[in-house]
N, C-alpha and C. Protein backbone atom coordinates (compact mmCIF):
# COMPACT_ATOMS: atom_id res chain seq x y z
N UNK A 1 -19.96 13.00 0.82
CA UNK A 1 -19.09 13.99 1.45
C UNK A 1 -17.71 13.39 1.68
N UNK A 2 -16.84 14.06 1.35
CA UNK A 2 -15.31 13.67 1.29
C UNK A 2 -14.80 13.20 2.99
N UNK A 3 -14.54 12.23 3.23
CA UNK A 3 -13.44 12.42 4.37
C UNK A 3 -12.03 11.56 4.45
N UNK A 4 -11.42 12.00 5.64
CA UNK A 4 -10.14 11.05 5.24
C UNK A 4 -10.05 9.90 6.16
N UNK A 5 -9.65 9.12 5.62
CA UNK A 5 -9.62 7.89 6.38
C UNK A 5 -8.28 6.94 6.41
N UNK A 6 -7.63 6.36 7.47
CA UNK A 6 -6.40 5.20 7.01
C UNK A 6 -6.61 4.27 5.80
N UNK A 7 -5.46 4.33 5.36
CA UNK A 7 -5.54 3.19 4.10
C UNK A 7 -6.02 1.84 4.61
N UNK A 8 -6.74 1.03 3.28
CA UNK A 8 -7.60 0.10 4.02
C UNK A 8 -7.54 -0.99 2.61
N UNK A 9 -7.20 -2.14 2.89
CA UNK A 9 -6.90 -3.44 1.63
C UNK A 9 -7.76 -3.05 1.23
N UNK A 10 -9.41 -2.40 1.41
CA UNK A 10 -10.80 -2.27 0.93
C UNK A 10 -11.09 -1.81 -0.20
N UNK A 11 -10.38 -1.04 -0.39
CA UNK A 11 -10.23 -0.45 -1.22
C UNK A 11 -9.25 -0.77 -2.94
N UNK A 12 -8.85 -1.81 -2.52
CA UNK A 12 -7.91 -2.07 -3.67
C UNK A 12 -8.32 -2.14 -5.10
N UNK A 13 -9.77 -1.87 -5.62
CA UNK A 13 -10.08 -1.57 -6.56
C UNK A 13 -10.02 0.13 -6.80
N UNK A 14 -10.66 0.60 -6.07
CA UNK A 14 -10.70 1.98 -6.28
C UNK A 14 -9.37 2.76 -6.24
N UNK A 15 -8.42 2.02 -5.14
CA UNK A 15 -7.08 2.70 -5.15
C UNK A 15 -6.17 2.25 -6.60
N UNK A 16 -6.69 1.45 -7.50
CA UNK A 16 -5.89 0.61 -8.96
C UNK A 16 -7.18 1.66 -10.27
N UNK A 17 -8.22 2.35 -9.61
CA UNK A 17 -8.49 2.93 -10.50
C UNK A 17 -8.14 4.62 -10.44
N UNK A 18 -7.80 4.99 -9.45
CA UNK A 18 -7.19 6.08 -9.43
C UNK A 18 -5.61 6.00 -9.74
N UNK A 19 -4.94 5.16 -9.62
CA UNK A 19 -3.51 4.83 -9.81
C UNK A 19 -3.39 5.14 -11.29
N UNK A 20 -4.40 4.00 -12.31
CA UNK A 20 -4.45 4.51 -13.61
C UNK A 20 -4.87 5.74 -14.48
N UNK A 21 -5.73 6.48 -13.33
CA UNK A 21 -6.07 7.54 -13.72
C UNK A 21 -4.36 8.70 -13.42
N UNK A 22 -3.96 8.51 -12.61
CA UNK A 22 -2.34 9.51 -12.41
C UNK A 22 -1.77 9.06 -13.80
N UNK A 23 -1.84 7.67 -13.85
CA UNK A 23 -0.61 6.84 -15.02
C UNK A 23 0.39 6.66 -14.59
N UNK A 24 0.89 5.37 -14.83
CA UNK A 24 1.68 4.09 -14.55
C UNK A 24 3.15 4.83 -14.32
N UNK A 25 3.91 4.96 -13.07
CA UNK A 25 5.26 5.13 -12.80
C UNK A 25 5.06 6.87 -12.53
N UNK A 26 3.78 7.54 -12.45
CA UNK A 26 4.01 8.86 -12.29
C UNK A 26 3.96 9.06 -10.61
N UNK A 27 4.63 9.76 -9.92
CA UNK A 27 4.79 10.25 -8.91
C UNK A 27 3.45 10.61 -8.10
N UNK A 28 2.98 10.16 -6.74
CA UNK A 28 1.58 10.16 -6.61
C UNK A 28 2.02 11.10 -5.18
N UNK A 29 2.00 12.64 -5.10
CA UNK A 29 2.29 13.10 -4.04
C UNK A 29 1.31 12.71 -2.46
N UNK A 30 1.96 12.33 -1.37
CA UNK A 30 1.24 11.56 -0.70
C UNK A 30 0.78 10.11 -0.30
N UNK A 31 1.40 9.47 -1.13
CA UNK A 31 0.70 8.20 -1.42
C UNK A 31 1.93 7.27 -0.42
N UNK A 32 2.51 7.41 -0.11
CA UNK A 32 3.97 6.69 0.28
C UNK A 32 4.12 5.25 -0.75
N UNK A 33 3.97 5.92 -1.97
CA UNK A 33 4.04 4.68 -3.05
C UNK A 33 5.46 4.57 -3.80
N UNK A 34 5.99 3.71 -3.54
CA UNK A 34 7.35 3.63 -4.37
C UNK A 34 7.30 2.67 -5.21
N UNK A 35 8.82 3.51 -6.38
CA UNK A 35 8.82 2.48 -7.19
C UNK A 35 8.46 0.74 -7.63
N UNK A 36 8.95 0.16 -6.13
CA UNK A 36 9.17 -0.75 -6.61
C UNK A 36 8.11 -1.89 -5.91
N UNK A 37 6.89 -1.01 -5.03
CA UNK A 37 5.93 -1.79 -4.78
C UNK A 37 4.84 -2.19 -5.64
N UNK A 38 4.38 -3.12 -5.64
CA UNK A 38 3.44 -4.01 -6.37
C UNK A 38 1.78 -3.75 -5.67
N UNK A 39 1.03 -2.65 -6.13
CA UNK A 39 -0.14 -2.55 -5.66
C UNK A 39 -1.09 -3.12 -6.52
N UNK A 40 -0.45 -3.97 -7.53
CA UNK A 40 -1.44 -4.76 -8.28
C UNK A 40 -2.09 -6.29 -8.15
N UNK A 41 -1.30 -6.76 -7.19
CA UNK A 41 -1.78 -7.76 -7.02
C UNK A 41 -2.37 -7.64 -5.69
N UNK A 42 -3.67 -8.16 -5.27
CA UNK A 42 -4.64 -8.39 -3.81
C UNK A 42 -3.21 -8.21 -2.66
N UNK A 43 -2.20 -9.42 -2.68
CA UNK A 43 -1.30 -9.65 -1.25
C UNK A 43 -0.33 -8.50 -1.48
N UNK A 44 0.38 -7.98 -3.10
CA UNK A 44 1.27 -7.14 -2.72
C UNK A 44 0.33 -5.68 -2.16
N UNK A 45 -0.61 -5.45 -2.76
CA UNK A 45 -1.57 -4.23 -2.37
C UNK A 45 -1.61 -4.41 -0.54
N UNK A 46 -2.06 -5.50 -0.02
CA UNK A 46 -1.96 -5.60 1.37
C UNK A 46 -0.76 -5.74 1.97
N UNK A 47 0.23 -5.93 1.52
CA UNK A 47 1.37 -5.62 1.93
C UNK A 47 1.93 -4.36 2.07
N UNK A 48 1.51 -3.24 0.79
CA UNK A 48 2.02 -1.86 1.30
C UNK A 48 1.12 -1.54 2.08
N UNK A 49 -0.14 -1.58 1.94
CA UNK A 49 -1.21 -0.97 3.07
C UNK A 49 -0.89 -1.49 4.66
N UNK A 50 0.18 -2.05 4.74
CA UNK A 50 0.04 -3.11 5.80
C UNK A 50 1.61 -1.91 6.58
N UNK A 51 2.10 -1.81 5.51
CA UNK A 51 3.72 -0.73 5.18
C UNK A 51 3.00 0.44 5.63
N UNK A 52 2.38 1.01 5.16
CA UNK A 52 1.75 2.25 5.56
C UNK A 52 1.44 2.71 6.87
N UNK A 53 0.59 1.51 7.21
CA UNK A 53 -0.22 1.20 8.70
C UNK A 53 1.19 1.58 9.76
N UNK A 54 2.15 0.59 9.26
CA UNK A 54 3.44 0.36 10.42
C UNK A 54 3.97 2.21 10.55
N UNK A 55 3.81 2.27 9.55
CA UNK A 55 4.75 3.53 9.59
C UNK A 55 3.75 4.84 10.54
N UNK A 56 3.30 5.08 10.47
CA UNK A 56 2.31 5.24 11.56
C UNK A 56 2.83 5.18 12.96
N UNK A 57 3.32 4.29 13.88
CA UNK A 57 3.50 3.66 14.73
C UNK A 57 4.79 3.82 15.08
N UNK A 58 4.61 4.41 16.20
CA UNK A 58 5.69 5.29 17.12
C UNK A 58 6.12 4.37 18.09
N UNK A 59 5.60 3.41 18.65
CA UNK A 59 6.80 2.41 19.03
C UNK A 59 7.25 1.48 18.53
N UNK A 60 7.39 1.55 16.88
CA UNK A 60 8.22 0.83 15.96
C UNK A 60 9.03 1.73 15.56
N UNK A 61 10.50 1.51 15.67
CA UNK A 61 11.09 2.27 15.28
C UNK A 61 10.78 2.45 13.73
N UNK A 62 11.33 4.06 13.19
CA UNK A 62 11.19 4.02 11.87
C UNK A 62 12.17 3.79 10.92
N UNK A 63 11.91 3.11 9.69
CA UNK A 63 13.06 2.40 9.11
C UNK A 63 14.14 3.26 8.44
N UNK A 64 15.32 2.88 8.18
CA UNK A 64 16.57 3.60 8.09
C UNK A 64 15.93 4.90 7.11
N UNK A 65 16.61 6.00 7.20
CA UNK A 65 16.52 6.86 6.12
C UNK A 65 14.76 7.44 6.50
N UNK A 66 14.29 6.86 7.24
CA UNK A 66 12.56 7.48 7.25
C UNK A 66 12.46 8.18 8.36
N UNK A 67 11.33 8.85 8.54
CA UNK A 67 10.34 8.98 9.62
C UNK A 67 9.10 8.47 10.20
N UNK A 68 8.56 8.65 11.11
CA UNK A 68 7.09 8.20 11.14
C UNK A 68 6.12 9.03 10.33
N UNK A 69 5.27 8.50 9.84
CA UNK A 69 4.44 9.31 8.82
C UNK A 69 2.75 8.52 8.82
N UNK A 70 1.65 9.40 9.12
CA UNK A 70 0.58 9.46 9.21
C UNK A 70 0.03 9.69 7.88
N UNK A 71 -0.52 8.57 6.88
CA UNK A 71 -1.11 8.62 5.50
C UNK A 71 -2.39 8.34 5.68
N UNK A 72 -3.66 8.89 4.75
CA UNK A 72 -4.63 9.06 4.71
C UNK A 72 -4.94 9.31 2.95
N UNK A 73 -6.42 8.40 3.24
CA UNK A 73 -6.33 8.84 2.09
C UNK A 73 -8.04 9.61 1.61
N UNK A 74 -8.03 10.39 1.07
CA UNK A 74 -9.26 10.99 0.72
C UNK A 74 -10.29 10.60 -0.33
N UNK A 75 -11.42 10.23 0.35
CA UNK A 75 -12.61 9.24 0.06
C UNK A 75 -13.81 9.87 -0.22
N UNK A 76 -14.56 9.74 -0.87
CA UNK A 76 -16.00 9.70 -1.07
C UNK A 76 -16.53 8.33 -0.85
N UNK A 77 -17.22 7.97 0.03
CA UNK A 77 -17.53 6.35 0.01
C UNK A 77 -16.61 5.38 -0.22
N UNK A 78 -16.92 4.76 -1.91
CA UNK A 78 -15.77 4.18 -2.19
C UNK A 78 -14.84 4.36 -3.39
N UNK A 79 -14.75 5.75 -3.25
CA UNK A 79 -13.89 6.24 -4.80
C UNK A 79 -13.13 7.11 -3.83
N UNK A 80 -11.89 6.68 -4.64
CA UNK A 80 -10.67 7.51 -3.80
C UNK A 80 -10.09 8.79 -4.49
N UNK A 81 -10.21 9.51 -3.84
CA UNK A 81 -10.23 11.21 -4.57
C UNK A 81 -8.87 11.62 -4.39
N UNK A 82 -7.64 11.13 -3.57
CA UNK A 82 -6.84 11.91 -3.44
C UNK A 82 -5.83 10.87 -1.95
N UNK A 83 -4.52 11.41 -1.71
CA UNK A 83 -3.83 11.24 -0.99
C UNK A 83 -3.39 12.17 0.13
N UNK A 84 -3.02 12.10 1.27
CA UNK A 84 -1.86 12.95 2.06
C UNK A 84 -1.50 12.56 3.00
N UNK A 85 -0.08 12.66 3.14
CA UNK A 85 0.62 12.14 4.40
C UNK A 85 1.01 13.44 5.47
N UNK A 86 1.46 12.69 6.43
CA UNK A 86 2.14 13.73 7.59
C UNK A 86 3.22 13.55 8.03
N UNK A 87 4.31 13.63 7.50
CA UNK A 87 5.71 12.99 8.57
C UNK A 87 5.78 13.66 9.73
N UNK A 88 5.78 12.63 10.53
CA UNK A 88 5.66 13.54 12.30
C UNK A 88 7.32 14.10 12.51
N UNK A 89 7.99 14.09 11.64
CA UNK A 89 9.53 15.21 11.89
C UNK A 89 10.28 15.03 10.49
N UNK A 90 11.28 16.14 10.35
CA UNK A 90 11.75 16.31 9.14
C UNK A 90 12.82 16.15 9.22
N UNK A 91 13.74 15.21 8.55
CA UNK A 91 14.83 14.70 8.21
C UNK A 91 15.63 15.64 7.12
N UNK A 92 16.92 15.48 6.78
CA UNK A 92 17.86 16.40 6.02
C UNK A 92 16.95 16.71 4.50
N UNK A 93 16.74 15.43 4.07
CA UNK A 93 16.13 15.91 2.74
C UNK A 93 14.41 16.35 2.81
N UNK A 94 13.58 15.92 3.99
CA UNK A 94 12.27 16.69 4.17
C UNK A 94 12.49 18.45 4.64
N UNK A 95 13.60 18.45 5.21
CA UNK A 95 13.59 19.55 4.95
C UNK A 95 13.77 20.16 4.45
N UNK A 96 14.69 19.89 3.24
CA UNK A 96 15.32 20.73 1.88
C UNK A 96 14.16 20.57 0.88
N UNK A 97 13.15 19.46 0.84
CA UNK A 97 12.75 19.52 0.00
C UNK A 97 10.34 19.07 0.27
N UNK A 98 10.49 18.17 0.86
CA UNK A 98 9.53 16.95 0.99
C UNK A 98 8.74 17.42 1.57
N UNK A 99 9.05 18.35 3.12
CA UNK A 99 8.04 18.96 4.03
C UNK A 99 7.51 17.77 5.14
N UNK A 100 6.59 18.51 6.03
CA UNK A 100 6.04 17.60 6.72
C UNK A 100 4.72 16.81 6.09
N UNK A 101 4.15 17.66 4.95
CA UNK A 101 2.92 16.89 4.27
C UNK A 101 3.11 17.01 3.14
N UNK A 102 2.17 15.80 2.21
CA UNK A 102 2.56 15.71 0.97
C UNK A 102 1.28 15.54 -0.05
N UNK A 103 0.56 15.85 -0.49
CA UNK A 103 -0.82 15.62 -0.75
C UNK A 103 -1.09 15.40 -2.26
N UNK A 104 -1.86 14.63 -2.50
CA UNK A 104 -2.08 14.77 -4.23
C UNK A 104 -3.43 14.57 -4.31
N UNK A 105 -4.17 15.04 -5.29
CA UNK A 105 -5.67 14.64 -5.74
C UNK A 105 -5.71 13.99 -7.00
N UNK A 106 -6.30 13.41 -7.25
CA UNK A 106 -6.63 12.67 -8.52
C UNK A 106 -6.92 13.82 -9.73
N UNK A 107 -6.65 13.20 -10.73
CA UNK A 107 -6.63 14.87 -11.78
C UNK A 107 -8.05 15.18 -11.82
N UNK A 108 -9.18 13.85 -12.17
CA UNK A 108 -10.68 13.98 -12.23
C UNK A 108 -11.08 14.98 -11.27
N UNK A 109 -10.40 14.77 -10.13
CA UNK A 109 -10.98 15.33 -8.63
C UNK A 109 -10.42 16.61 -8.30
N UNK A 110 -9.63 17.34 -9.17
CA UNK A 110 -8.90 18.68 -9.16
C UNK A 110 -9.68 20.02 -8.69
N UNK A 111 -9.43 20.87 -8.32
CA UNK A 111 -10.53 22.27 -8.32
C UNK A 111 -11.86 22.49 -7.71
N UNK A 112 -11.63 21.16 -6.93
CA UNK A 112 -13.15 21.01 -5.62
C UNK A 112 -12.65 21.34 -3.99
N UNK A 113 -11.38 21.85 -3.69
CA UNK A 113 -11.43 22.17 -2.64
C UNK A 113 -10.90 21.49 -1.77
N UNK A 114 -11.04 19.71 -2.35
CA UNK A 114 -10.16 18.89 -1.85
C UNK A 114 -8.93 19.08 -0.95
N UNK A 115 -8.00 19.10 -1.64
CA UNK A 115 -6.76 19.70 -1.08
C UNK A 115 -7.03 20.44 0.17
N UNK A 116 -7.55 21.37 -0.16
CA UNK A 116 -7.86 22.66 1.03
C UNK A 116 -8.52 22.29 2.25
N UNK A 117 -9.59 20.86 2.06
CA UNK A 117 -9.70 20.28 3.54
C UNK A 117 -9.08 18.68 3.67
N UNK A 118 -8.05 18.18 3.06
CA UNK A 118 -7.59 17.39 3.46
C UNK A 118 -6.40 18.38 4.81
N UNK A 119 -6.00 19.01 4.07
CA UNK A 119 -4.72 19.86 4.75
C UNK A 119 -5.09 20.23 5.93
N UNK A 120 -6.12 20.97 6.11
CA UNK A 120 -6.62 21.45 7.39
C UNK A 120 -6.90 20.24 7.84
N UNK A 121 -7.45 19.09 8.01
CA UNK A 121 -7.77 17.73 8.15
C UNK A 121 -6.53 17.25 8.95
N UNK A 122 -5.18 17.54 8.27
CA UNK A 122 -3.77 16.73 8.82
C UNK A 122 -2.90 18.10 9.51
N UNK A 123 -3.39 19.38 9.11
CA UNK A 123 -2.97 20.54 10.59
C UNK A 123 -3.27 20.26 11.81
N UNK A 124 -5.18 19.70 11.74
CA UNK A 124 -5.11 19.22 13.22
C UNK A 124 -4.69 18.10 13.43
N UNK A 125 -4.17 16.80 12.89
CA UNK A 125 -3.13 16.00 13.51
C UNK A 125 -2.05 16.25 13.43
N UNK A 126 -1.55 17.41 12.79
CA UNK A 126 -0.11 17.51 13.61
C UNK A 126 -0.11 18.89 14.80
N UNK A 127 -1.01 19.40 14.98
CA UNK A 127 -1.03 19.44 16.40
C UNK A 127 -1.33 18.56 17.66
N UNK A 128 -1.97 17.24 17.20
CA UNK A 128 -2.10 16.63 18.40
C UNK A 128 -0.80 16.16 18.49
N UNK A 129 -0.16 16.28 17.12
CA UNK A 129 1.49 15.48 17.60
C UNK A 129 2.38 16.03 18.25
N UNK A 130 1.73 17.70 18.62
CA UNK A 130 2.61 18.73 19.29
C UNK A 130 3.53 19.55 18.53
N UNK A 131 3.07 19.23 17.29
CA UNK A 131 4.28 20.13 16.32
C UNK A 131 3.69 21.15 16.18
N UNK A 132 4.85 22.44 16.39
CA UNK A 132 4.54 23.49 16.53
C UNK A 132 4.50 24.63 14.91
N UNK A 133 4.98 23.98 14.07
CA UNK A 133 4.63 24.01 13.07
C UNK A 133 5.24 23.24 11.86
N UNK A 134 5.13 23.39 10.55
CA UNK A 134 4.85 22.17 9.45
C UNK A 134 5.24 23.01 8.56
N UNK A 135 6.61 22.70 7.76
CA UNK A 135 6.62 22.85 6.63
C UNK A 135 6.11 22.04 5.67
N UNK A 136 5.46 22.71 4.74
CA UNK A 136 4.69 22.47 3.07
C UNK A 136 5.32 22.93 2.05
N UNK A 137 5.79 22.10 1.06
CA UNK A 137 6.73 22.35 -0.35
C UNK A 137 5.24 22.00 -1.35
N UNK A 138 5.47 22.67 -2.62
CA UNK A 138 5.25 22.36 -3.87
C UNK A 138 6.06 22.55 -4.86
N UNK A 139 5.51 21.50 -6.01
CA UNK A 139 6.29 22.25 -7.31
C UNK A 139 6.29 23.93 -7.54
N UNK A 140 7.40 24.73 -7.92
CA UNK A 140 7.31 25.63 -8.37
C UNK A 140 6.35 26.42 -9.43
N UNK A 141 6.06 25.24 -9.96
CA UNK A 141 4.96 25.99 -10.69
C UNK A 141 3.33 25.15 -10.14
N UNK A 142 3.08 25.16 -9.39
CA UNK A 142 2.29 24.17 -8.66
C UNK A 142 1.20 25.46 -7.80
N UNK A 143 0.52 26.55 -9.24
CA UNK A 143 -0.14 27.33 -8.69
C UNK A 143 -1.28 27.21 -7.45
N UNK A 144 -2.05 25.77 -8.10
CA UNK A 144 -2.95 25.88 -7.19
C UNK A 144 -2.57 25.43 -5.61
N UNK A 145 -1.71 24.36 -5.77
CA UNK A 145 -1.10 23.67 -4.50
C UNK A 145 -0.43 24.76 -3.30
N UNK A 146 0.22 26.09 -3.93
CA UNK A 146 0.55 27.00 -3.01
C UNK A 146 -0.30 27.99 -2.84
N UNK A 147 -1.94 28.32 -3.69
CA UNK A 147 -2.59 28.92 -2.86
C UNK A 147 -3.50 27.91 -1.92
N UNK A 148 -3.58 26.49 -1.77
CA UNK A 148 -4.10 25.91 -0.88
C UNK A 148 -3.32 25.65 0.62
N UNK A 149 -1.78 26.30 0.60
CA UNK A 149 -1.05 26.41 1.49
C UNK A 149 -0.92 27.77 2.35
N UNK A 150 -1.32 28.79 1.75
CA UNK A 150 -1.22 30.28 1.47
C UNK A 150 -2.56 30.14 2.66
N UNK A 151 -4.09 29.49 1.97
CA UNK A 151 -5.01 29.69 2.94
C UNK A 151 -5.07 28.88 4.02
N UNK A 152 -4.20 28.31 4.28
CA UNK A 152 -3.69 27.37 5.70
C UNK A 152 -2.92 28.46 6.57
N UNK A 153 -2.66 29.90 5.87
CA UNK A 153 -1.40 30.17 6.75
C UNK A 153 -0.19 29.91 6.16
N UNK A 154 0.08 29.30 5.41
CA UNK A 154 1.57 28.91 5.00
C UNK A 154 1.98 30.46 4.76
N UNK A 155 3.32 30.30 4.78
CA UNK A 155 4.09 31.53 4.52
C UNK A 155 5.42 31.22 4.10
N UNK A 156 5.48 31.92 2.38
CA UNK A 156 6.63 31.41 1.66
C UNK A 156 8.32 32.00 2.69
N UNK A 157 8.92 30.33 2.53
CA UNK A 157 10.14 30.83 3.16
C UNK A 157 11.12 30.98 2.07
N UNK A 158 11.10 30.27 0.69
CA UNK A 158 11.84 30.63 -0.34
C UNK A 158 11.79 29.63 -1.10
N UNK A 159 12.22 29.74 -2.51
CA UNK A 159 12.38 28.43 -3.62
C UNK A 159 13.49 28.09 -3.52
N UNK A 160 13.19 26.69 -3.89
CA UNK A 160 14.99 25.74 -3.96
C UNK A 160 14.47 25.08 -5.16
N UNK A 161 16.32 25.05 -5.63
CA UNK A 161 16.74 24.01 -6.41
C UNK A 161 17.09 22.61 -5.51
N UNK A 162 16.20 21.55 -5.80
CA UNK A 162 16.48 20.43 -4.92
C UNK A 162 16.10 19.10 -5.93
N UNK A 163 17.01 17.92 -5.08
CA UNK A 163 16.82 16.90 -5.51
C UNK A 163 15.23 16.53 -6.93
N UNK A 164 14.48 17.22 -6.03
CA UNK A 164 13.17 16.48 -6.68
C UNK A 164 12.54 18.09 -7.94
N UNK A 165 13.56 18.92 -7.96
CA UNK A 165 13.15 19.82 -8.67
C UNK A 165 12.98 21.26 -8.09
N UNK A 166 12.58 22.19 -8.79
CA UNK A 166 12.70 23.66 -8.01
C UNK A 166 11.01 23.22 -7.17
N UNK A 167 11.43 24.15 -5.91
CA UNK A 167 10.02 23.75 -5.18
C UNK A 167 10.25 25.34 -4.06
N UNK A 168 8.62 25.38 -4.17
CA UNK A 168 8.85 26.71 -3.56
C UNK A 168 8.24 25.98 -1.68
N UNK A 169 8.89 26.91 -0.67
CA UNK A 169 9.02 25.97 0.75
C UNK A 169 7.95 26.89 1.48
N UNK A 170 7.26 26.54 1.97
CA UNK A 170 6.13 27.20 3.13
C UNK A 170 6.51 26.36 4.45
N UNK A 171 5.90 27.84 5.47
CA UNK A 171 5.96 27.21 6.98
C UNK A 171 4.49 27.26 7.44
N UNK A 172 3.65 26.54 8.02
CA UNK A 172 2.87 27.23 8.45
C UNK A 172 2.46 26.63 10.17
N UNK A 173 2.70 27.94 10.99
CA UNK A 173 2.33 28.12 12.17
C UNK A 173 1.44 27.27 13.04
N UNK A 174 1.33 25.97 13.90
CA UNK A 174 0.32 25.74 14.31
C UNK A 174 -0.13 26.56 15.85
């Protein structure tokens, strides 16, 4: 049975076999994975997981240009099915574009529903964070991703042309 759990060094096989399953340099929605980290080696892998953890953590300040953000990642035991984060507030470009959550599933792991209870999964932590509600972006053509927002409640506020591409913007109510 799927649940979500904090990122965990434990995983550093299963998180390098889902990585290859997206393919090398592709955009992993959720993952707070950037370019230029090294999740291939044991110490750099514990080093972003370690990045992740911090960011989390509300009496560290958050680093220039960021927010605090709550990542999780979605598990079966020990195969990792999927990603999603929560930024606990939205900055100039989360709001034009990024949202408060960001979620991806593994392609293997597509069309199980996933999505649909990770999300509800990170609605109720961002009500314990007191946010009164959460914008959710997808790609524009990102059919299934906006009816898994649609049955959260989301409610389209409009499409943009933005940095990361046309993306259509949902609010949804907590």
């Amino acid at each position: 049975m799927p649940e979500l759990i904090a990122p965990t060094v434990r995983l550093h096989a299963a998180w390098i076999e889902s990585h290859d399953e997206w393919g090398r340099g592709v955009h992993q929605p959720g993952a707070g994975l950037r370019p230029d980290v090294d999740v291939d080696s044991p110490a750099g892998f514990a080093s972003w997981v370690a990045r992740l953890l911090v960011e989390e953590d509300t009496s560290i300040p958050a680093a220039e240009g960021l927010v605090h953000c709550t990542y999780r990642w979605i598990v079966d035991g020990d195969r990792l099915l999927g990603t999603i984060s929560l930024r606990h507030e939205l900055n100039d470009f989360l709001l034009e574009a990024g949202g408060n959550i960001g979620y991806g599933i593994r392609p293997s792991e597509r069309r199980r529903g996933l999505a649909t209870f990770a999300l509800g999964e990170m609605l109720t932590e961002a009500r314990k964070l007191g946010l009164d509600r959460v914008m959710v972006s997808c790609d524009v053509d990102n059919l299934a991703s906006a009816r898994t927002i649609r049955r959260h409640g989301g409610v389209l506020e409009d499409i943009r042309d933005t940095s990361i591409g046309t993306v259509k913007r949902f609010w949804i109510n907590l």
